[in-house]
N, C-alpha and C. Protein backbone atom coordinates (compact mmCIF):
# COMPACT_ATOMS: atom_id res chain seq x y z
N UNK A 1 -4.29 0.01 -8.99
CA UNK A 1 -3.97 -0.49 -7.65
C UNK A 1 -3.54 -1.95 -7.75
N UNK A 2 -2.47 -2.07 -7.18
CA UNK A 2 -1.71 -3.63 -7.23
C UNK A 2 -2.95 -4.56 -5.93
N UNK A 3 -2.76 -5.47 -5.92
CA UNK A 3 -3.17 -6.22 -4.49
C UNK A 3 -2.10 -7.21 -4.88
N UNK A 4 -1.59 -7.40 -3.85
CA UNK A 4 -0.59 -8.62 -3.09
C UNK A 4 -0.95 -8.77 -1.95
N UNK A 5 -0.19 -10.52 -1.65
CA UNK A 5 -0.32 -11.34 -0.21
C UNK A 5 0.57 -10.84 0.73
N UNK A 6 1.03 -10.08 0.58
CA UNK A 6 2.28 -9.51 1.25
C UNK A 6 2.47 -8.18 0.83
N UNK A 7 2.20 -6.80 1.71
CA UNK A 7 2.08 -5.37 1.49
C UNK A 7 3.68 -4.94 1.94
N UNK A 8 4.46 -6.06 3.00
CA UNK A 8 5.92 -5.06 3.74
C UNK A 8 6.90 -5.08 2.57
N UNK A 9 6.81 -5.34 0.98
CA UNK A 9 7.62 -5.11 0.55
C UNK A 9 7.72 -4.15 -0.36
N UNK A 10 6.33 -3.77 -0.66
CA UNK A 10 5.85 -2.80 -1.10
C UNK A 10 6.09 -1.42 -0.65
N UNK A 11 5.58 -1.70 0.73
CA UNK A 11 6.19 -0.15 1.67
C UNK A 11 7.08 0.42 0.97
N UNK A 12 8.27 -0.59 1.39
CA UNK A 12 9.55 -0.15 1.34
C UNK A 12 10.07 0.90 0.01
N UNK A 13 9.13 0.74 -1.15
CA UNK A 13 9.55 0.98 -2.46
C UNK A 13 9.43 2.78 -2.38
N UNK A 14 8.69 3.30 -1.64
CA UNK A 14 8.74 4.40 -1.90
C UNK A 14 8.67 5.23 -0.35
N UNK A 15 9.56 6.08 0.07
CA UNK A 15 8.99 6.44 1.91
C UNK A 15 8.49 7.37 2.01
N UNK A 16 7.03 7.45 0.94
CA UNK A 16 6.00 8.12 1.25
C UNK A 16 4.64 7.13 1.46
N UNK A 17 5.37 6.33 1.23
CA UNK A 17 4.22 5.17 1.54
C UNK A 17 3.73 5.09 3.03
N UNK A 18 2.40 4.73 2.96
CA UNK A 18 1.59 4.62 4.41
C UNK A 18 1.08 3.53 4.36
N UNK A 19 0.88 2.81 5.25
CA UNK A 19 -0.56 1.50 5.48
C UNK A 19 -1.21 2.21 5.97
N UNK A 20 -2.74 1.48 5.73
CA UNK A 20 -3.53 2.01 6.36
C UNK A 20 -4.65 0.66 6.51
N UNK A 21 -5.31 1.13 7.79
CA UNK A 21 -6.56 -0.42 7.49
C UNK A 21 -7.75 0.65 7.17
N UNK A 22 -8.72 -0.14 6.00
CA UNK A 22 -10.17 0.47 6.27
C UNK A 22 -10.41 -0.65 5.68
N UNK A 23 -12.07 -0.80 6.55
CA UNK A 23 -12.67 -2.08 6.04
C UNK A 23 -12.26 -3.20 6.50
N UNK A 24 -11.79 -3.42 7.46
CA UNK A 24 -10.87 -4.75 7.74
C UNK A 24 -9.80 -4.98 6.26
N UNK A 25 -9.55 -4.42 5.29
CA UNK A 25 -8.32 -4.22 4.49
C UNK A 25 -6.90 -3.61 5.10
N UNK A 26 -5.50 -3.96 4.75
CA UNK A 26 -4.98 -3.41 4.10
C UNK A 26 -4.37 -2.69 3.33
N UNK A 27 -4.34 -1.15 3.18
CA UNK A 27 -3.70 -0.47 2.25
C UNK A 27 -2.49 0.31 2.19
N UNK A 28 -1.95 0.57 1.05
CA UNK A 28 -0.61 1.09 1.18
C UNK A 28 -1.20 2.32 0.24
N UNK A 29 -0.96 3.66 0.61
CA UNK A 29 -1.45 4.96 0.19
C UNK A 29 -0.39 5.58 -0.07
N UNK A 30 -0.25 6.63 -0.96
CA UNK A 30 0.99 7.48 -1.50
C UNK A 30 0.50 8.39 -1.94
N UNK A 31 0.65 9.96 -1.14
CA UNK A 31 0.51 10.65 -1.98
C UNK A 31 0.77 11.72 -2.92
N UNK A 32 2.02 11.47 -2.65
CA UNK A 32 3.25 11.96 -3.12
C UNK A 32 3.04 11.46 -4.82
N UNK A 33 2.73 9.54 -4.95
CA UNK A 33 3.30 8.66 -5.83
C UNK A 33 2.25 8.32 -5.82
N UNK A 34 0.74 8.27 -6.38
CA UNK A 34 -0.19 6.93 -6.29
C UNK A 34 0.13 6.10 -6.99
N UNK A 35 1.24 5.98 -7.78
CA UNK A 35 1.20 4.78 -8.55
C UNK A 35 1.97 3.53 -8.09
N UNK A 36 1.64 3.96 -6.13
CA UNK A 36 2.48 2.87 -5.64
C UNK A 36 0.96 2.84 -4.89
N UNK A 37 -0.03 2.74 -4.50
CA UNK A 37 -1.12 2.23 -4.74
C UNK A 37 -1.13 0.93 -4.14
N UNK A 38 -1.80 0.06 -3.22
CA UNK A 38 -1.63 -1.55 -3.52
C UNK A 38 -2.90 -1.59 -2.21
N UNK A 39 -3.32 -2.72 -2.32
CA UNK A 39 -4.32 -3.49 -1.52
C UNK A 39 -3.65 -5.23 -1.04
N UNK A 40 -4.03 -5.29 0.21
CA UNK A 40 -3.85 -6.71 0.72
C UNK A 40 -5.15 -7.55 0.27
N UNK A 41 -4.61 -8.78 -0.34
CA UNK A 41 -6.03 -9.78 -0.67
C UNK A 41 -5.36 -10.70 -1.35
């Protein structure tokens, strides 16, 4: 799982990508691709 300060460019890389918040986080989920994976922090 990546973490970056910035998740909207990430999205973009794959359009199975989702945000999602849990936890007061951040996440970008794929599950098509997890290896697009990433956390905000």
């Amino acid at each position: 799982m990546k973490i970056k300060n910035s998740l909207k460019s990430l999205k973009s890389r794959h359009r199975a990508n989702r945000l999602v918040r849990r936890k007061g986080r951040i996440y970008i989920i794929n599950k098509v691709a997890p290896r697009y994976k990433a956390r905000q922090g």
